[in-house]
Protein backbone atom coordinates (compact mmCIF):
# COMPACT_ATOMS: atom_id res chain seq x y z
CA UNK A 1 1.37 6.33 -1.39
CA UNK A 2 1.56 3.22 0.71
CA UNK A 3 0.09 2.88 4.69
CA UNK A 4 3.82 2.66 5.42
CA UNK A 5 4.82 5.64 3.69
CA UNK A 6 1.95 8.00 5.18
CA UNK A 7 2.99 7.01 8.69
CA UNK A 8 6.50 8.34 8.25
CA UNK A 9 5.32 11.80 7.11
CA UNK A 10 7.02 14.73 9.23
CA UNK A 11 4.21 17.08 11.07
CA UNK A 12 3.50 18.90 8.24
CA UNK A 13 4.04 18.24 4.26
CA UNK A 14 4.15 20.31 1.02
CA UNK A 15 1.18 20.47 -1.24
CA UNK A 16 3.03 17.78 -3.32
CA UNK A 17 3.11 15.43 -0.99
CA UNK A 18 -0.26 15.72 0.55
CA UNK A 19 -1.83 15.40 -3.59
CA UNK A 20 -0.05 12.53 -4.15
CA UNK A 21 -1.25 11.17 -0.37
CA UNK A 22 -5.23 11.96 -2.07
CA UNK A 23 -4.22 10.83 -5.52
CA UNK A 24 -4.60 13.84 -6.91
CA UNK A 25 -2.19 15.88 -9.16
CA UNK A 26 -0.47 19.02 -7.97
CA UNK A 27 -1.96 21.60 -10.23
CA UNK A 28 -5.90 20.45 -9.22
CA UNK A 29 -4.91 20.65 -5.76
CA UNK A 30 -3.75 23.70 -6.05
CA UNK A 31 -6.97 24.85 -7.64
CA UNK A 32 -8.96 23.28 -4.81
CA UNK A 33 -7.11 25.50 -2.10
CA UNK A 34 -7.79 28.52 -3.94
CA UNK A 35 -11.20 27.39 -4.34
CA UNK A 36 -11.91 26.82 -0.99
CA UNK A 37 -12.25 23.37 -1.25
CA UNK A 38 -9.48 21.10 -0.75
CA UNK A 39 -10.46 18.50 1.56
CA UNK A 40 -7.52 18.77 4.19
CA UNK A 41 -6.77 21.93 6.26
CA UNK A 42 -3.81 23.78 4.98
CA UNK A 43 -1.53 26.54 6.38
CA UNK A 44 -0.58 29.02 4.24
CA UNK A 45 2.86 30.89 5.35
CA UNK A 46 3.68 33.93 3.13
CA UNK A 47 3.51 31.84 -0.07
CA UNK A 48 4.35 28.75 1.48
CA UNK A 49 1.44 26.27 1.82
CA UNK A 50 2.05 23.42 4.15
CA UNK A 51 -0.59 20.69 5.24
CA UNK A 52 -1.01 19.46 8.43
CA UNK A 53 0.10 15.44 8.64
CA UNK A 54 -2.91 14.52 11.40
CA UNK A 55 -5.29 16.41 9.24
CA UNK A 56 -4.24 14.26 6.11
CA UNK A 57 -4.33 11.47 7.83
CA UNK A 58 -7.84 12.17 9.50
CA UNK A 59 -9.17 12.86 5.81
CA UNK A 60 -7.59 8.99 4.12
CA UNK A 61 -8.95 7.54 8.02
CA UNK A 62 -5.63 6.42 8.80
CA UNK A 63 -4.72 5.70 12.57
CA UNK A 64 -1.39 6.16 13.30
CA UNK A 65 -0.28 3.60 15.88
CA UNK A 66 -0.13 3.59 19.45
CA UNK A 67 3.04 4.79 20.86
């Protein structure tokens, strides 16, 4: 995922998204939130899982810009 495309992420992304953001796959991040130990805060809504953009972005130390 480019710079570019990680500053146009809405407030909060699917599991999906914030794997391919890390460079991970889908089914390992997955296993890291039932772990304990995926390395981005998630919010887990019935069985909806949704990340937090600013935490994502906080983890890759991306600064979105000014504005």
């Amino acid at each position: 995922m480019t710079l570019e495309e990680l500053l146009a992420l809405p407030p909060t992304v699917n599991v999906t998204t914030a794997a391919r953001a890390l460079g991970i796959g889908v089914h390992k991040a997955y296993k890291l939130i039932k772990e304990g130990s995926f390395p981005v805060q998630t919010l887990t809504m019935g069985s909806t899982v949704k990340v937090p953009t600013a935490a994502l972005w906080r983890v890759l130390e991306v600064t979105p810009p000014a504005g």
